[in-house]
Each structure stands twice: as C-alpha cells, then as structure tokens.
PDB file of N, CA and C in Angstrom:
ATOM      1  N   UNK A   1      83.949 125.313  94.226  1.00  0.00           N
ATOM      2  CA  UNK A   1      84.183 124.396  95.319  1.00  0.00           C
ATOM      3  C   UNK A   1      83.408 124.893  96.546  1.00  0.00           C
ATOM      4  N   UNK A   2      82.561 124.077  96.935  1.00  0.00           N
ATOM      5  CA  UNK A   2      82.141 124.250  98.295  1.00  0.00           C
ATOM      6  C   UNK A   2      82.946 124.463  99.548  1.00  0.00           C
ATOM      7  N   UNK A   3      82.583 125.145 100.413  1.00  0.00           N
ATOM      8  CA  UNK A   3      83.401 125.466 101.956  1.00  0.00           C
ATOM      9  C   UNK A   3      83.122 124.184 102.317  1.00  0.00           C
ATOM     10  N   UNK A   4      82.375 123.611 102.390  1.00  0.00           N
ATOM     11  CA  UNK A   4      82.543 121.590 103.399  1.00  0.00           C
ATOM     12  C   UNK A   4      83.520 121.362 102.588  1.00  0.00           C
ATOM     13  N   UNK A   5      83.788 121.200 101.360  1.00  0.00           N
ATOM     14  CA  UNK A   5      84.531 120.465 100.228  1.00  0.00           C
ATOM     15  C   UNK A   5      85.646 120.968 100.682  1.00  0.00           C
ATOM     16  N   UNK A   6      86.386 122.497 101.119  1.00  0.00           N
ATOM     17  CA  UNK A   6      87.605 122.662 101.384  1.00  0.00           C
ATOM     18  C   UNK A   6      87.596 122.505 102.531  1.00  0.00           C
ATOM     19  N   UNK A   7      86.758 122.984 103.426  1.00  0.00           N
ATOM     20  CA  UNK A   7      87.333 122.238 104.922  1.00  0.00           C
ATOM     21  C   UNK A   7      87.573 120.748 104.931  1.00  0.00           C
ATOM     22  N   UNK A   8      86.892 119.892 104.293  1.00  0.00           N
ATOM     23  CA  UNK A   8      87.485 118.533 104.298  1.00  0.00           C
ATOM     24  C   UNK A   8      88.242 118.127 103.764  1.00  0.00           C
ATOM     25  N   UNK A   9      88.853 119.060 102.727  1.00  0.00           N
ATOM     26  CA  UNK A   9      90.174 118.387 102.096  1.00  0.00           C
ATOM     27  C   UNK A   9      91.135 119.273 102.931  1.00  0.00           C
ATOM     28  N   UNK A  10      91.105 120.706 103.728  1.00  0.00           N
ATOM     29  CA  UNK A  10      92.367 120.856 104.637  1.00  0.00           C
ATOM     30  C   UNK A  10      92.533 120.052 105.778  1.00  0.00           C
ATOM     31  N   UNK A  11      91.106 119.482 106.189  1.00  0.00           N
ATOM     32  CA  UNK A  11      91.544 119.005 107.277  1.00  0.00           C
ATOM     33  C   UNK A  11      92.293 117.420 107.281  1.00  0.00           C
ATOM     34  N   UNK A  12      91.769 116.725 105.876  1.00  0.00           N
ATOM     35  CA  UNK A  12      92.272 115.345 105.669  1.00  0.00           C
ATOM     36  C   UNK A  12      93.566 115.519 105.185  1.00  0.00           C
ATOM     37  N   UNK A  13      94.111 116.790 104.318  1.00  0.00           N
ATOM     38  CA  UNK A  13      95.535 117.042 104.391  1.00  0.00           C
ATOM     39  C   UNK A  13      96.718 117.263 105.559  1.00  0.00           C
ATOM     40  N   UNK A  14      95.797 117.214 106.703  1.00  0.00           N
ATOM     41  CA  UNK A  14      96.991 117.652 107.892  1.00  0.00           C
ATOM     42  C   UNK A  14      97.079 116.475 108.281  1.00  0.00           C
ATOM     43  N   UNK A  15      95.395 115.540 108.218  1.00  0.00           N
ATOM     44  CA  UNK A  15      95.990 114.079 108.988  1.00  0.00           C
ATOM     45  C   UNK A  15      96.495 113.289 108.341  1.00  0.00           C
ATOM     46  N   UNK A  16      96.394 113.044 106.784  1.00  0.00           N
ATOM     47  CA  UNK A  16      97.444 112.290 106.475  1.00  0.00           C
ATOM     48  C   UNK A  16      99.341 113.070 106.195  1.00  0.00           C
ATOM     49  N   UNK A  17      99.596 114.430 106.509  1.00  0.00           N
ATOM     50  CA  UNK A  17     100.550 114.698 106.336  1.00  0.00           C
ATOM     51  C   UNK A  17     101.950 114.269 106.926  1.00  0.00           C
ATOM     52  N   UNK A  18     101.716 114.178 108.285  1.00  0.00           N
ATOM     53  CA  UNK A  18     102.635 113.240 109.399  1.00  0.00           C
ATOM     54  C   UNK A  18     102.357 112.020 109.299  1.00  0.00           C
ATOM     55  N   UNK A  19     101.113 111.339 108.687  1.00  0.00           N
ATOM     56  CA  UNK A  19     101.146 110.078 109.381  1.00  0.00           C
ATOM     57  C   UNK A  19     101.629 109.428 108.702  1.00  0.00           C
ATOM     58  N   UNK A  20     101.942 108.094 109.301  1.00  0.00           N
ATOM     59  CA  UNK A  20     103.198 106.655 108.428  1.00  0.00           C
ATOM     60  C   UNK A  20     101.972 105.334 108.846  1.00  0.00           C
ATOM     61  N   UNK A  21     102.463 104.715 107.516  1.00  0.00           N
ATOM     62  CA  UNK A  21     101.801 103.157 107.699  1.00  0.00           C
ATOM     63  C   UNK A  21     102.376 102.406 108.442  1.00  0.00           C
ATOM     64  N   UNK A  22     101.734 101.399 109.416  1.00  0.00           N
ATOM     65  CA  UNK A  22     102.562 100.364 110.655  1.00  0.00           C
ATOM     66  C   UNK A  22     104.383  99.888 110.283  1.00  0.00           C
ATOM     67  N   UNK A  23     104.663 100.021 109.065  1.00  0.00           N
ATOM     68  CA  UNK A  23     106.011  99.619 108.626  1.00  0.00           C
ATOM     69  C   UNK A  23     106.869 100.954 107.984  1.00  0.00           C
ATOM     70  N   UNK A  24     106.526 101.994 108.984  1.00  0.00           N
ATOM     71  CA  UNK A  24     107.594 103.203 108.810  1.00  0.00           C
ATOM     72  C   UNK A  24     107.089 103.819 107.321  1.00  0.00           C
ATOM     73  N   UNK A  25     106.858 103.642 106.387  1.00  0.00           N
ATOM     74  CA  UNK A  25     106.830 104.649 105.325  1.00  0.00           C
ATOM     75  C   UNK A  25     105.545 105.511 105.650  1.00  0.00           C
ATOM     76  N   UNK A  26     105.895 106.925 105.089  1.00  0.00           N
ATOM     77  CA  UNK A  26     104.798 107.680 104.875  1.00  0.00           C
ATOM     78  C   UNK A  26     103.932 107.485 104.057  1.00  0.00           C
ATOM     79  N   UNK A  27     102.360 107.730 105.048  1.00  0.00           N
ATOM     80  CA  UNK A  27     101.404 107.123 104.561  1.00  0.00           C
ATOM     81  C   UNK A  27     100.492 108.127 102.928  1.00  0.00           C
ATOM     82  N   UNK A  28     101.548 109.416 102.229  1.00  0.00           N
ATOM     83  CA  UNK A  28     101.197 109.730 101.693  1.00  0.00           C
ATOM     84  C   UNK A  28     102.238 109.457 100.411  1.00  0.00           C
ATOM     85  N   UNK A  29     103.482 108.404 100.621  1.00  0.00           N
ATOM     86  CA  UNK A  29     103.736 107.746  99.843  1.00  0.00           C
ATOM     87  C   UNK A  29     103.066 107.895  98.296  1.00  0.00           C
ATOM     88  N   UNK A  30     103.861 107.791  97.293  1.00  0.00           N
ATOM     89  CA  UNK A  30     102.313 107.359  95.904  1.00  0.00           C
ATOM     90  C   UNK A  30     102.679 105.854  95.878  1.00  0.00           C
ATOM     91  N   UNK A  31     103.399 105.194  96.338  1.00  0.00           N
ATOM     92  CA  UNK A  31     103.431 103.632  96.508  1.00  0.00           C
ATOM     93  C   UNK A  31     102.161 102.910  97.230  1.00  0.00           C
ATOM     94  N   UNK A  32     101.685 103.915  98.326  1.00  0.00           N
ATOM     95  CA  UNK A  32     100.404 103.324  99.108  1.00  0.00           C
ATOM     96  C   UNK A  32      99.301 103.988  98.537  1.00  0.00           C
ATOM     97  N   UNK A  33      99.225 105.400  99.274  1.00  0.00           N
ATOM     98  CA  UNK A  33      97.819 106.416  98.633  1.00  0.00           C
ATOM     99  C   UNK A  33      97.740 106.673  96.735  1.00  0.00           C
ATOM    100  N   UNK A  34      97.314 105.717  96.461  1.00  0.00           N
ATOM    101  CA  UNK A  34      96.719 105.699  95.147  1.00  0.00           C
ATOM    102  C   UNK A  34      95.736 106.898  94.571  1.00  0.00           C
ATOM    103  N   UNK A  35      94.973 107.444  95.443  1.00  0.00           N
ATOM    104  CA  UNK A  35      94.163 108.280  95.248  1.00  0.00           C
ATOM    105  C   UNK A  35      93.274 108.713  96.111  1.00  0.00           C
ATOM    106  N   UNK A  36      92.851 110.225  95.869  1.00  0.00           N
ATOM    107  CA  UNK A  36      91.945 110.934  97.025  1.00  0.00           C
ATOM    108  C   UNK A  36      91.233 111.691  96.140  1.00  0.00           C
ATOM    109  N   UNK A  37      89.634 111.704  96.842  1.00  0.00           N
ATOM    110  CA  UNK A  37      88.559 112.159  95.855  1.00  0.00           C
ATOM    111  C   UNK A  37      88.068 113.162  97.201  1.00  0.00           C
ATOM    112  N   UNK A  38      87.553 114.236  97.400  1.00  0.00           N
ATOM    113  CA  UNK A  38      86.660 114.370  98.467  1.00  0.00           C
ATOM    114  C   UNK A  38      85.489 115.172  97.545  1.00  0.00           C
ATOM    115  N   UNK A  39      84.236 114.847  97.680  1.00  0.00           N
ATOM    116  CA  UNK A  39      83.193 115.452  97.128  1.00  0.00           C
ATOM    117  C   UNK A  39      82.671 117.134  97.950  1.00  0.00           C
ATOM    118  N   UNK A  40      81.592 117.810  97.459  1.00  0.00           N
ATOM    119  CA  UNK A  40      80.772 118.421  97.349  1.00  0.00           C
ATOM    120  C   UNK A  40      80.146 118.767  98.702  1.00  0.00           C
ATOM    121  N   UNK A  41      79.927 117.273  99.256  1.00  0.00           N
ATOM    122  CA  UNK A  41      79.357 117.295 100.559  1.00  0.00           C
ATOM    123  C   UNK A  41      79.897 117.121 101.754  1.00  0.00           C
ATOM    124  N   UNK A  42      81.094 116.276 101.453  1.00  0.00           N
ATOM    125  CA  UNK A  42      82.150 116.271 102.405  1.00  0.00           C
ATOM    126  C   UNK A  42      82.544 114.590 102.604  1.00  0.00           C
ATOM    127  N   UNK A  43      82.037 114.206 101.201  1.00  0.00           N
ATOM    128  CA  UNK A  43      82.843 112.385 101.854  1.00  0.00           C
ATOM    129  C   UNK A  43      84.073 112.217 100.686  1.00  0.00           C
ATOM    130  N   UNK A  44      84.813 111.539 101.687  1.00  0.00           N
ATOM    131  CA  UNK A  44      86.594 111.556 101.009  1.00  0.00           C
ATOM    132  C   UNK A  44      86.228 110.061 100.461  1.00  0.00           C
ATOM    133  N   UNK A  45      86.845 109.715  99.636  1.00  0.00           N
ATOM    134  CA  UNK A  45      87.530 108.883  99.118  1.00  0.00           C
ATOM    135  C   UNK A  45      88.315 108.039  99.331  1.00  0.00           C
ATOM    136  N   UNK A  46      89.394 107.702  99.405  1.00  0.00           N
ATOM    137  CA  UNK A  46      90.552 106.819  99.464  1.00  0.00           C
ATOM    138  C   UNK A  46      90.807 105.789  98.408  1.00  0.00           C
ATOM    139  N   UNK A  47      91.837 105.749  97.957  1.00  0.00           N
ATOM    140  CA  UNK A  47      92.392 104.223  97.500  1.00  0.00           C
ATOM    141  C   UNK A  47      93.562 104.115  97.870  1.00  0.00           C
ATOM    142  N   UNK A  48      93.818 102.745  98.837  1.00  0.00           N
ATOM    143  CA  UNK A  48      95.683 102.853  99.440  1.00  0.00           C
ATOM    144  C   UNK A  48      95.529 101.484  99.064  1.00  0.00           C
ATOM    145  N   UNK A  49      96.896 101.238  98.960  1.00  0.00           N
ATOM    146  CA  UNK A  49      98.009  99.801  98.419  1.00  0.00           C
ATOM    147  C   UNK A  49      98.658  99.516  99.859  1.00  0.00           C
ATOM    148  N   UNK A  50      98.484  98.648 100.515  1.00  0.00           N
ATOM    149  CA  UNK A  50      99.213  98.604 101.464  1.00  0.00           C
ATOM    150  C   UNK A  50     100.238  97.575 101.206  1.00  0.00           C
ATOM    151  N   UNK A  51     101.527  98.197 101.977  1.00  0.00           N
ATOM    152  CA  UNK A  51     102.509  97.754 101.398  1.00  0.00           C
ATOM    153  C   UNK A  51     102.858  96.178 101.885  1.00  0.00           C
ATOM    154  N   UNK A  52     102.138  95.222 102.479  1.00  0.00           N
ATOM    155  CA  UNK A  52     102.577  94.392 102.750  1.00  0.00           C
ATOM    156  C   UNK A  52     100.802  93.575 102.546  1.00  0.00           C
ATOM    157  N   UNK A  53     100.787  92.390 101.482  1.00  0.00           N
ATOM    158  CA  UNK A  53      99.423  92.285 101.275  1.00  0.00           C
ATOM    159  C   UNK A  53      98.574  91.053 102.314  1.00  0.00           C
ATOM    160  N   UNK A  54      99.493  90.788 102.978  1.00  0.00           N
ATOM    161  CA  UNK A  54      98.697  89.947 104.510  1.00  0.00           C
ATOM    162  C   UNK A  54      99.403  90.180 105.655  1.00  0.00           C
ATOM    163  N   UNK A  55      99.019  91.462 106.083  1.00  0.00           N
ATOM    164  CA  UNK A  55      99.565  91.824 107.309  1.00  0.00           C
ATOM    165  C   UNK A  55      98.536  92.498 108.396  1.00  0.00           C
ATOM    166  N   UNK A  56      97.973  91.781 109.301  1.00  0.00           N
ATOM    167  CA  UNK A  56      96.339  92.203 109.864  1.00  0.00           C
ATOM    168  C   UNK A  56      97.012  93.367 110.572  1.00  0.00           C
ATOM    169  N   UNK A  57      98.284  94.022 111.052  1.00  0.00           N
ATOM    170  CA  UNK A  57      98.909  95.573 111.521  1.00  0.00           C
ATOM    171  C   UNK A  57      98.473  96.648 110.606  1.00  0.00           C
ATOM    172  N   UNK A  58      98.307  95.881 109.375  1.00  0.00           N
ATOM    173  CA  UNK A  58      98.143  96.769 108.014  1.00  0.00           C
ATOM    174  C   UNK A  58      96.652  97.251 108.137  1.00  0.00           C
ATOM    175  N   UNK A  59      95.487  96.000 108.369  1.00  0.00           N
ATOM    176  CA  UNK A  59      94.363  96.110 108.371  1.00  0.00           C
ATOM    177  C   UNK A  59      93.303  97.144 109.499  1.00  0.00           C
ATOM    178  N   UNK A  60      94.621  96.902 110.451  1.00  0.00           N
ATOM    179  CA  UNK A  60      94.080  97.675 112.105  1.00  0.00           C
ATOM    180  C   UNK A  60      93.926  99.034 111.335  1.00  0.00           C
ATOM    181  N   UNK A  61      95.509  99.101 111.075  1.00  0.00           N
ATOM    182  CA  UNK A  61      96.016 100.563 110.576  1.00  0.00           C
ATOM    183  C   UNK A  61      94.911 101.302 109.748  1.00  0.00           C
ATOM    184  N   UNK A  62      94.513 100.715 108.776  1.00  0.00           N
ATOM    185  CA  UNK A  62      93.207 101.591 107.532  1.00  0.00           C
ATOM    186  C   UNK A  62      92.050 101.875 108.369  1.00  0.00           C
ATOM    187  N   UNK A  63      91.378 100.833 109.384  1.00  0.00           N
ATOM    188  CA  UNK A  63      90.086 100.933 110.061  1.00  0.00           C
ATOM    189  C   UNK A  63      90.268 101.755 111.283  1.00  0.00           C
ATOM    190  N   UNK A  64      91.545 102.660 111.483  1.00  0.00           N
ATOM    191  CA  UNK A  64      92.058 103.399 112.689  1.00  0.00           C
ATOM    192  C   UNK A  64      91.990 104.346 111.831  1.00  0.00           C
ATOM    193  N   UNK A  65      92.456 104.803 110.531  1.00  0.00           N
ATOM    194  CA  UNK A  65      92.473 106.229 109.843  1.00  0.00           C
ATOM    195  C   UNK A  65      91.167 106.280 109.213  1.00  0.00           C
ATOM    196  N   UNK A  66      90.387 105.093 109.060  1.00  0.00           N
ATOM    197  CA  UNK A  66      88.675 105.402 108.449  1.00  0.00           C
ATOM    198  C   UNK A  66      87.671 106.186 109.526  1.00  0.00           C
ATOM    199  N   UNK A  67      87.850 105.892 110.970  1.00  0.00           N
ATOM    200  CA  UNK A  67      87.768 106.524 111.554  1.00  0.00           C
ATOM    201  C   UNK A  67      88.399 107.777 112.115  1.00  0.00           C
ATOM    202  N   UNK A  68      89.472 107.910 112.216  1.00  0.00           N
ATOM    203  CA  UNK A  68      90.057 109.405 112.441  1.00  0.00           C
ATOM    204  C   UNK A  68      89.756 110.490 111.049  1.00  0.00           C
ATOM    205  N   UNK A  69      89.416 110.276 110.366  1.00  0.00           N
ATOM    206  CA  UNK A  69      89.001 111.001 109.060  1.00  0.00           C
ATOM    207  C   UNK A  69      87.513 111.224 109.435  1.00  0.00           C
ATOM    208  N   UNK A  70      87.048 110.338 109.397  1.00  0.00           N
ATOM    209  CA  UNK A  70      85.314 110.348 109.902  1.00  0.00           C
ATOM    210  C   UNK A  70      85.264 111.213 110.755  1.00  0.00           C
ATOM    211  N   UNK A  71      86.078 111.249 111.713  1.00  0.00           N
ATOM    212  CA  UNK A  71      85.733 111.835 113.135  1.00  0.00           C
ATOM    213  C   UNK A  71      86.138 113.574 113.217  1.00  0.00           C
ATOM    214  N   UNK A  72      86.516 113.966 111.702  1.00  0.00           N
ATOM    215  CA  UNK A  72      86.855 115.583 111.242  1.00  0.00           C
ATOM    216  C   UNK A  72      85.767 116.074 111.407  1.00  0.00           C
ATOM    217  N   UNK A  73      86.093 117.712 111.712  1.00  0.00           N
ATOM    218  CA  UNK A  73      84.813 117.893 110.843  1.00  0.00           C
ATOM    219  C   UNK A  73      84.526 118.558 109.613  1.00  0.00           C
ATOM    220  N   UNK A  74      83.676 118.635 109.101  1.00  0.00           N
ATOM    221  CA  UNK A  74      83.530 118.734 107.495  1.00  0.00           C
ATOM    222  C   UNK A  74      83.641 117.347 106.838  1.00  0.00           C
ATOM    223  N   UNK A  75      83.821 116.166 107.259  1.00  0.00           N
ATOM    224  CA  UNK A  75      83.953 114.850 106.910  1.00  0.00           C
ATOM    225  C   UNK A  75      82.297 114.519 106.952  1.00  0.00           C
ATOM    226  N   UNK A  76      81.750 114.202 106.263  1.00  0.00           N
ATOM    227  CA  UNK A  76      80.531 113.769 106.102  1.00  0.00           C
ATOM    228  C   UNK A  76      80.930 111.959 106.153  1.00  0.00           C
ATOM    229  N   UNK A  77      81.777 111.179 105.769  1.00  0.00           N
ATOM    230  CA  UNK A  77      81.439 109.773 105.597  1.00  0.00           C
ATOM    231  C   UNK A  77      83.042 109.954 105.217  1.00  0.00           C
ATOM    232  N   UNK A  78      83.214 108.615 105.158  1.00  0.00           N
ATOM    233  CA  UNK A  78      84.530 107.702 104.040  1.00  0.00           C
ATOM    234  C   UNK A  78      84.786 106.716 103.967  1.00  0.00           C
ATOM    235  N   UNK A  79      85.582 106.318 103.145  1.00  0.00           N
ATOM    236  CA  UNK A  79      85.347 105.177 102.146  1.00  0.00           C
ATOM    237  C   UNK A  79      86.676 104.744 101.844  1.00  0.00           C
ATOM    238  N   UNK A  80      87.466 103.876 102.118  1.00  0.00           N
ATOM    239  CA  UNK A  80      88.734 103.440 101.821  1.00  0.00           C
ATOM    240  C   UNK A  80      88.567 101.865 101.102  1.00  0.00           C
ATOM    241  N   UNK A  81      89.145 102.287  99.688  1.00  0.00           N
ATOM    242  CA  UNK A  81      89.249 101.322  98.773  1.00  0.00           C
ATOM    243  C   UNK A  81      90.821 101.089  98.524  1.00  0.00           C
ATOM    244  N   UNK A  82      90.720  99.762  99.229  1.00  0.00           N
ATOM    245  CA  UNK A  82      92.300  98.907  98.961  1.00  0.00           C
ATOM    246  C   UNK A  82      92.387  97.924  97.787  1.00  0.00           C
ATOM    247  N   UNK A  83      93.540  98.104  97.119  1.00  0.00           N
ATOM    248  CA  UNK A  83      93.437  97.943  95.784  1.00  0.00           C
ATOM    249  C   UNK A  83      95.047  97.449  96.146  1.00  0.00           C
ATOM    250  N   UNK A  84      95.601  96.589  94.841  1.00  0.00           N
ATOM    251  CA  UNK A  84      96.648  95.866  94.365  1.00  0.00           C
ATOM    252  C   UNK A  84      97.253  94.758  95.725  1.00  0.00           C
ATOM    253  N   UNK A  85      96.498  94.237  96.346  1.00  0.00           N
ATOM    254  CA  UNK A  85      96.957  93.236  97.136  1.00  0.00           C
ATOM    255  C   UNK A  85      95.500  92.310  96.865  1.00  0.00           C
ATOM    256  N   UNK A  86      96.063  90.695  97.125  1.00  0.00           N
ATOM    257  CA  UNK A  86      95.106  89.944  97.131  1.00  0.00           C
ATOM    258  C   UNK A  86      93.706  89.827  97.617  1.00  0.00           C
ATOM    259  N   UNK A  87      92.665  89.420  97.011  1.00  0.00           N
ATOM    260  CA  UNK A  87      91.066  89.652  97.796  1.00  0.00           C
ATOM    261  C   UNK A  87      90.868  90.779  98.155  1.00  0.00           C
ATOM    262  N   UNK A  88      91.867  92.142  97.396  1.00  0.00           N
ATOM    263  CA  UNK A  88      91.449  93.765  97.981  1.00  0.00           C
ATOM    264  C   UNK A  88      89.995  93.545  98.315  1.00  0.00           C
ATOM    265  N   UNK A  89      88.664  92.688  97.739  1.00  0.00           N
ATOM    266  CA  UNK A  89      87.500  93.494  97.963  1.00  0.00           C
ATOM    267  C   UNK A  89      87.389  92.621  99.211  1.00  0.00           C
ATOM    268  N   UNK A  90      87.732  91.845 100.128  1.00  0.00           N
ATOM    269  CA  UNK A  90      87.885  91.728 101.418  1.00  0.00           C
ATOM    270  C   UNK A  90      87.966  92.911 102.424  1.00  0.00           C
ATOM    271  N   UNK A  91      89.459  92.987 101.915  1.00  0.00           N
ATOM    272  CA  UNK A  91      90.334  94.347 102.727  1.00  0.00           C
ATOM    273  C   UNK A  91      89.777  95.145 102.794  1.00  0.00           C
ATOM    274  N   UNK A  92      88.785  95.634 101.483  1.00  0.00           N
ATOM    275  CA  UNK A  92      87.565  97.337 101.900  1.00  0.00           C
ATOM    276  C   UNK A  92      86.618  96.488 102.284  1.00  0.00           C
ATOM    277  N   UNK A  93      85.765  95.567 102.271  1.00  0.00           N
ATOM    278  CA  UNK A  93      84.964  95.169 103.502  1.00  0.00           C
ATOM    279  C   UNK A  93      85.539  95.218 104.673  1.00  0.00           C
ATOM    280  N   UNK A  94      86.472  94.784 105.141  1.00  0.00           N
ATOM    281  CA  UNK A  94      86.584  95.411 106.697  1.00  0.00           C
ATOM    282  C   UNK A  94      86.537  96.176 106.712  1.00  0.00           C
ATOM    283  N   UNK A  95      87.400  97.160 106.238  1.00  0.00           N
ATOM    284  CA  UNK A  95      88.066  98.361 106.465  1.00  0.00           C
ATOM    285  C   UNK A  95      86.504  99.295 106.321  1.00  0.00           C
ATOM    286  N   UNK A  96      85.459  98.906 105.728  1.00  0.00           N
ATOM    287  CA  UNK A  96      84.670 100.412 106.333  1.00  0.00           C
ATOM    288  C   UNK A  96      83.384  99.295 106.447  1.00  0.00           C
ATOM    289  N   UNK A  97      83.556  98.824 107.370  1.00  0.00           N
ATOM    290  CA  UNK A  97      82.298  98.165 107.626  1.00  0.00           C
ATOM    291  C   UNK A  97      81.562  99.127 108.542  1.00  0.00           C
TER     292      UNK A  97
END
C-alpha cells in the first residue's frame, strides 16, 4: 500500500466517521455507504444509497461531501456513485460534475 493510499483512506475515515445524512442517520450506515474503494494514487471511490430517492437535501448533501473529500489531502479526485434510487445515473451526474 502506498503512503497517498493510506493517508487518503485515514483521512476519508475521520470525515465520514461523525458525519450523518440530511435525515439524521449516520452517513456510514451499510444502508447508505455501499462501498469505498480508494486507489494507489489517492482517488476514493464511493457508492451511497440515499435514503430517501427524491429528496434535492439529499442531493446538496453528496455534492457538499464530494467536495470536502476532494478538498483532503492525499485525495487526488472522487467519484460518488449513487446507486438503488431512481435515474441513479442522474444523481452521479450531478453529484460530481
């Protein structure tokens, strides 16, 4: 494992550790965070379910943590893929435009 590779997975472990999705549950839930990849070079992954599948609070919420992840350092890029709600490939077009 590369040192970018662990600095970006300690540092994306502290910010999602406290944080909660706009409707109170924790956002490291396995109901929402489906999955986390972080590579080699330093870009994370994501796949979250958000728990409510037309709720634009929901939508703010992902394009507010695509950036606070980005904005680590050791974060090279990221990528949040929303999955099990309607038109998900909408939802990751906003979300990392």
């Amino acid at each position: 494992m590369s040192r970018t590779r662990a600095t970006a997975q300690r540092r994306l472990a502290r910010l999602l550790r406290g944080r909660k999705e706009p409707h109170g549950k924790n956002l490291t839930d396995d109901s929402i965070l489906r999955g986390v990849e972080v590579n080699d070079a330093g870009i994370v992954e994501l796949w979250i379910q958000p728990t409510r599948a037309h709720c634009p609070c929901c939508l703010a919420d992902l394009i507010t943590l695509r950036s606070d992840i980005k904005s680590q350092r050791g974060v090279l890029a990221c990528h949040i893929e929303v999955v099990g709600v309607p038109q998900a490939d909408r939802w990751t077009a906003a979300v990392n435009e």
